[in-house]
PDB file of N, CA and C in Angstrom:
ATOM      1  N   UNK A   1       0.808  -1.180   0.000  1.00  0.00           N
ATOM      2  CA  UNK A   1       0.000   0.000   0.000  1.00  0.00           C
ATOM      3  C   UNK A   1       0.865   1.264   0.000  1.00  0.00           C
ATOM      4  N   UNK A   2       1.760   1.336   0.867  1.00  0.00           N
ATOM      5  CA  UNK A   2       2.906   2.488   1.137  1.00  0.00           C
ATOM      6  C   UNK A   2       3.410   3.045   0.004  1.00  0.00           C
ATOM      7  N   UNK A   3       4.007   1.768  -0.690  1.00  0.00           N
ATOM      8  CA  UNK A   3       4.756   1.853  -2.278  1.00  0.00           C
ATOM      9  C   UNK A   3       3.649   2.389  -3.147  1.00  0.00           C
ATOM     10  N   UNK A   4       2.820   2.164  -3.050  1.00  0.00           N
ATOM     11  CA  UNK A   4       2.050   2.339  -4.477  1.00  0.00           C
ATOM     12  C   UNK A   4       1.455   4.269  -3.861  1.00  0.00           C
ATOM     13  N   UNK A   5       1.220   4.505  -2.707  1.00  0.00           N
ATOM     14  CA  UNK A   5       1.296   5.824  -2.546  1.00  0.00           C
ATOM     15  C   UNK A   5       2.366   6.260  -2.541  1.00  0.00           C
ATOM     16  N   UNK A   6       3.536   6.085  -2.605  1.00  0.00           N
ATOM     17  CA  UNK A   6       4.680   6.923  -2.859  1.00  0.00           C
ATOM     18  C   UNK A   6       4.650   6.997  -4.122  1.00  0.00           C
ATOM     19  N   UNK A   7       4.301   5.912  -5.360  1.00  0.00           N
ATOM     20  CA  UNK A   7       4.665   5.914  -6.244  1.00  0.00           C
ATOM     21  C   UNK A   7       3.822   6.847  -7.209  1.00  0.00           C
ATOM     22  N   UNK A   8       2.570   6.889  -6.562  1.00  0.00           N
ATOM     23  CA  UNK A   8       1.658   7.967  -7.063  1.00  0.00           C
ATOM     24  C   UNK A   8       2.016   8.821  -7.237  1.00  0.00           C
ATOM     25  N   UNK A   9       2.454   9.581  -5.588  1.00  0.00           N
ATOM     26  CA  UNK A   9       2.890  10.767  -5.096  1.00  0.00           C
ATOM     27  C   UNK A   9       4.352  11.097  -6.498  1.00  0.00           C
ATOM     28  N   UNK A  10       4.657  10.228  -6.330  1.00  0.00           N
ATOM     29  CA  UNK A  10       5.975  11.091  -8.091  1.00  0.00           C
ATOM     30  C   UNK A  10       5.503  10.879  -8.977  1.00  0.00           C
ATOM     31  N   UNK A  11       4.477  10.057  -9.457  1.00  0.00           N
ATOM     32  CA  UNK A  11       3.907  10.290 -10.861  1.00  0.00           C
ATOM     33  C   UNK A  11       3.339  11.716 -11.111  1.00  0.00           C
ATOM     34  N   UNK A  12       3.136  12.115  -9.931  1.00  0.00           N
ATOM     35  CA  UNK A  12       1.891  13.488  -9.891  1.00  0.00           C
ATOM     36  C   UNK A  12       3.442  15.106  -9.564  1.00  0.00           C
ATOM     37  N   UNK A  13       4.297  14.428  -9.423  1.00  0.00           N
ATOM     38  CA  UNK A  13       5.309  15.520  -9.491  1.00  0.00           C
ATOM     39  C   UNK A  13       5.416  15.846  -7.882  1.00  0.00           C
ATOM     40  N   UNK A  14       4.923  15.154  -7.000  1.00  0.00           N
ATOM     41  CA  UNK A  14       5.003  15.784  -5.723  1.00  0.00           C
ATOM     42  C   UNK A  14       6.513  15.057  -5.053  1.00  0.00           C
ATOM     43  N   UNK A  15       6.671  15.860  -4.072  1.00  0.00           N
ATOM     44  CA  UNK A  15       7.969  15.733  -2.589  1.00  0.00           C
ATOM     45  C   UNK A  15       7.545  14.652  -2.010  1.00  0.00           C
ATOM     46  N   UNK A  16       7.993  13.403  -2.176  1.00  0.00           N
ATOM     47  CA  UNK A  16       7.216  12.356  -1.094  1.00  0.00           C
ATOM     48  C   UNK A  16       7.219  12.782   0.371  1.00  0.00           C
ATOM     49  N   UNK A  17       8.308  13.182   0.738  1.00  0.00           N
ATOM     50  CA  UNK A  17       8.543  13.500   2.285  1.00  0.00           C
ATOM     51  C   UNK A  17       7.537  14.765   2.913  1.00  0.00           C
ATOM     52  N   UNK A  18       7.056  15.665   1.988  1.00  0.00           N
ATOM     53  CA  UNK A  18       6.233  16.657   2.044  1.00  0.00           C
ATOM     54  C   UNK A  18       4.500  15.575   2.206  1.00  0.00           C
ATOM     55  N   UNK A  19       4.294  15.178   1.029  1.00  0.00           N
ATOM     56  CA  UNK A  19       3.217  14.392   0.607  1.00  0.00           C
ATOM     57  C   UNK A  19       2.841  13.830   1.471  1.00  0.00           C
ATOM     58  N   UNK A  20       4.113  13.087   2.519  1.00  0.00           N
ATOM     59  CA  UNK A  20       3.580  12.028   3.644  1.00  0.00           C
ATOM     60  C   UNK A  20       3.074  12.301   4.863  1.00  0.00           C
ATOM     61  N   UNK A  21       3.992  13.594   5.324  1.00  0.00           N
ATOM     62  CA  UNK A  21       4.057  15.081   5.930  1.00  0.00           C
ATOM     63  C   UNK A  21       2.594  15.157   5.604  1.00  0.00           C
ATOM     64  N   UNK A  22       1.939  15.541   5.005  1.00  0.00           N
ATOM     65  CA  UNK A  22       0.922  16.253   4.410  1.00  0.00           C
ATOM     66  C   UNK A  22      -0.352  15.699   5.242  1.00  0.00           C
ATOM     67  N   UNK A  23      -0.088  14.002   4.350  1.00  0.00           N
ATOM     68  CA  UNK A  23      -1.382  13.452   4.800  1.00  0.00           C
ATOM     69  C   UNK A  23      -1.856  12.640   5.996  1.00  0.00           C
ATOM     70  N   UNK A  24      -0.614  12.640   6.949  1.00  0.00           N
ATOM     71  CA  UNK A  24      -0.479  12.311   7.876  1.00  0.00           C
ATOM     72  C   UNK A  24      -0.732  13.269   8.829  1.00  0.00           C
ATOM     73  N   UNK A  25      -0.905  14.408   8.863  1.00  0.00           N
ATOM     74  CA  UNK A  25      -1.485  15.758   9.006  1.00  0.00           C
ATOM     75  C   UNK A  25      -3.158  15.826   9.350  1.00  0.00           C
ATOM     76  N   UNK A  26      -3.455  15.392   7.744  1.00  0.00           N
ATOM     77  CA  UNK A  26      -4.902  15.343   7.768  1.00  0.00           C
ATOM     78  C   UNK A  26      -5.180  14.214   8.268  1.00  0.00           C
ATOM     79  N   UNK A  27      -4.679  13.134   9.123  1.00  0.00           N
ATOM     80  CA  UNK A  27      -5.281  12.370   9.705  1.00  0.00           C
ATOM     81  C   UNK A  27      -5.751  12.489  11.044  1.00  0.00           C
ATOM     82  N   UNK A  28      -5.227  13.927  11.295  1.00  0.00           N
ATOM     83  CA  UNK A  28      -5.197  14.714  12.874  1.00  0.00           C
ATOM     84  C   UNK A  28      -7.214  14.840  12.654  1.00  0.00           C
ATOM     85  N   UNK A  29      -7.265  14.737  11.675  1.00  0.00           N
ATOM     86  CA  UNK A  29      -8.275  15.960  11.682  1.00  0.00           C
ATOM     87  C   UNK A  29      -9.970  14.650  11.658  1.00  0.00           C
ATOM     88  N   UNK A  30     -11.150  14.796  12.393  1.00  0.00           N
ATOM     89  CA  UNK A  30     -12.243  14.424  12.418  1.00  0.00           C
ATOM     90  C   UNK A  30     -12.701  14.149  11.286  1.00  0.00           C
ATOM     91  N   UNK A  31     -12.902  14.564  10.105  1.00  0.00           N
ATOM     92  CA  UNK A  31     -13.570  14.122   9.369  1.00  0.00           C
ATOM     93  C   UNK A  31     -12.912  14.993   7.625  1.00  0.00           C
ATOM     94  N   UNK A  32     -12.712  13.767   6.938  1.00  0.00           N
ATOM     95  CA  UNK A  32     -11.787  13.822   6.145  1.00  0.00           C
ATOM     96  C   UNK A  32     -12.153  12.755   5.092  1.00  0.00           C
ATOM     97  N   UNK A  33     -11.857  13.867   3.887  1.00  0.00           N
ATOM     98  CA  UNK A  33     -12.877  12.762   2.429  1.00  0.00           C
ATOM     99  C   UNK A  33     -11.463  12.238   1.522  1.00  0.00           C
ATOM    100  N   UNK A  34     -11.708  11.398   1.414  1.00  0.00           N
ATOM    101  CA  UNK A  34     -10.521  10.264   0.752  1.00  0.00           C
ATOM    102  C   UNK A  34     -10.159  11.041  -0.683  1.00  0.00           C
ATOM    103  N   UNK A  35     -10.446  12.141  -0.858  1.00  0.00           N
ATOM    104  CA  UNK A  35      -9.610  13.121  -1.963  1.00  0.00           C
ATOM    105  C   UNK A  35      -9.287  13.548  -1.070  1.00  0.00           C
ATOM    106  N   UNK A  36      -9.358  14.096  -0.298  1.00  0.00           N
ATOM    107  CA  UNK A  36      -7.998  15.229   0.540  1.00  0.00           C
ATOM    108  C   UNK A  36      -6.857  14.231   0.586  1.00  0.00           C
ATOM    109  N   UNK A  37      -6.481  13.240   0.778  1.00  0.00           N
ATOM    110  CA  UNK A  37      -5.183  12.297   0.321  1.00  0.00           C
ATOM    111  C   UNK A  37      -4.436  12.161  -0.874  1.00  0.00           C
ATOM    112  N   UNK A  38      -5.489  12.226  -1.762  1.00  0.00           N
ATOM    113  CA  UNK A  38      -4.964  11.962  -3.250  1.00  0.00           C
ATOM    114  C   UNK A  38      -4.195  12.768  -4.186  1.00  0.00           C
ATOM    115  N   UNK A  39      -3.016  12.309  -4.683  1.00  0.00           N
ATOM    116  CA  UNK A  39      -1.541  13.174  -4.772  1.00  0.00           C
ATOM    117  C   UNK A  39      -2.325  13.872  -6.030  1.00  0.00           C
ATOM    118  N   UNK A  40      -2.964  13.601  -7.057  1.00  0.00           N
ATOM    119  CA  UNK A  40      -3.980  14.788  -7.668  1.00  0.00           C
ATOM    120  C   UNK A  40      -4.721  15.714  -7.541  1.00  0.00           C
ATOM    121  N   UNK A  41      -4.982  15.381  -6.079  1.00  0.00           N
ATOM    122  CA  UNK A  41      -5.698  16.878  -4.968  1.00  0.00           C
ATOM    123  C   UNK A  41      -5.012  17.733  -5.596  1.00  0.00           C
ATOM    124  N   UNK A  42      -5.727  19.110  -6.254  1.00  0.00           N
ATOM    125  CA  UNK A  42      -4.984  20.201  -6.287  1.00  0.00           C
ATOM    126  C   UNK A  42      -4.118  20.826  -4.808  1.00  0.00           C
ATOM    127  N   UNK A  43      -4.951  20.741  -3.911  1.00  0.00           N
ATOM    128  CA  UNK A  43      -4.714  21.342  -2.675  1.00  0.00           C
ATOM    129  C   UNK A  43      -2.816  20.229  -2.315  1.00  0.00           C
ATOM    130  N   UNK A  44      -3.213  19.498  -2.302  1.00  0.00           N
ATOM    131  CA  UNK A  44      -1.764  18.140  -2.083  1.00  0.00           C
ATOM    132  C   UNK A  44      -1.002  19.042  -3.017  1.00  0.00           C
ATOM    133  N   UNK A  45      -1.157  19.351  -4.385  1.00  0.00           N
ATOM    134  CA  UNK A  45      -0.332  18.990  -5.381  1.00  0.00           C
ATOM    135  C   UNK A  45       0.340  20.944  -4.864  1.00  0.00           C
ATOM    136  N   UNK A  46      -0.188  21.697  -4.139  1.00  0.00           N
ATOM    137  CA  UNK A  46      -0.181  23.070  -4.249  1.00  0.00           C
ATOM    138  C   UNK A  46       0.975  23.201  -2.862  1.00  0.00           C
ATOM    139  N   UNK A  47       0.527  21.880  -1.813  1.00  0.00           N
ATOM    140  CA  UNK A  47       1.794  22.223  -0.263  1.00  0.00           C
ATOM    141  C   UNK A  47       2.578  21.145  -0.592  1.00  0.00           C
ATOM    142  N   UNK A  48       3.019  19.909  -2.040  1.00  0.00           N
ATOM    143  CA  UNK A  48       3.896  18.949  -1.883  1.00  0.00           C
ATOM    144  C   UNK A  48       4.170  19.043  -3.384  1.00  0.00           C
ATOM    145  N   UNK A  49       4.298  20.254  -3.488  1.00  0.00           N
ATOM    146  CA  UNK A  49       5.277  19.939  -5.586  1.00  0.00           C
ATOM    147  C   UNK A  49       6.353  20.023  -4.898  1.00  0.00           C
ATOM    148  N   UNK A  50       7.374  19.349  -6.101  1.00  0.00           N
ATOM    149  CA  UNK A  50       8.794  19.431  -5.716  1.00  0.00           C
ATOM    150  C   UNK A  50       9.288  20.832  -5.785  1.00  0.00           C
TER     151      UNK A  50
END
């Protein structure tokens, strides 16, 4: 599972270490829609480009 989100995360041009940073973040948070994860999120792609 890990691999295949990292591997996303550089297909989409993002910082993995940012990306992981990121969504590990939004896991702080109550209630959270399975696009706020996804390395195509504009919002992802806007706090984890390289």
């Amino acid at each position: 599972m890990w691999d295949s989100l990292v591997q996303t995360a550089k297909s989409n041009g993002l910082n993995v270490y940012k990306y992981l940073n990121y969504i590990f973040s939004l896991l702080e948070q109550q209630e959270v829609d399975i696009e706020d994860y996804s390395p195509w999120n504009f919002k992802v792609k806007e706090k984890c480009a390289n």
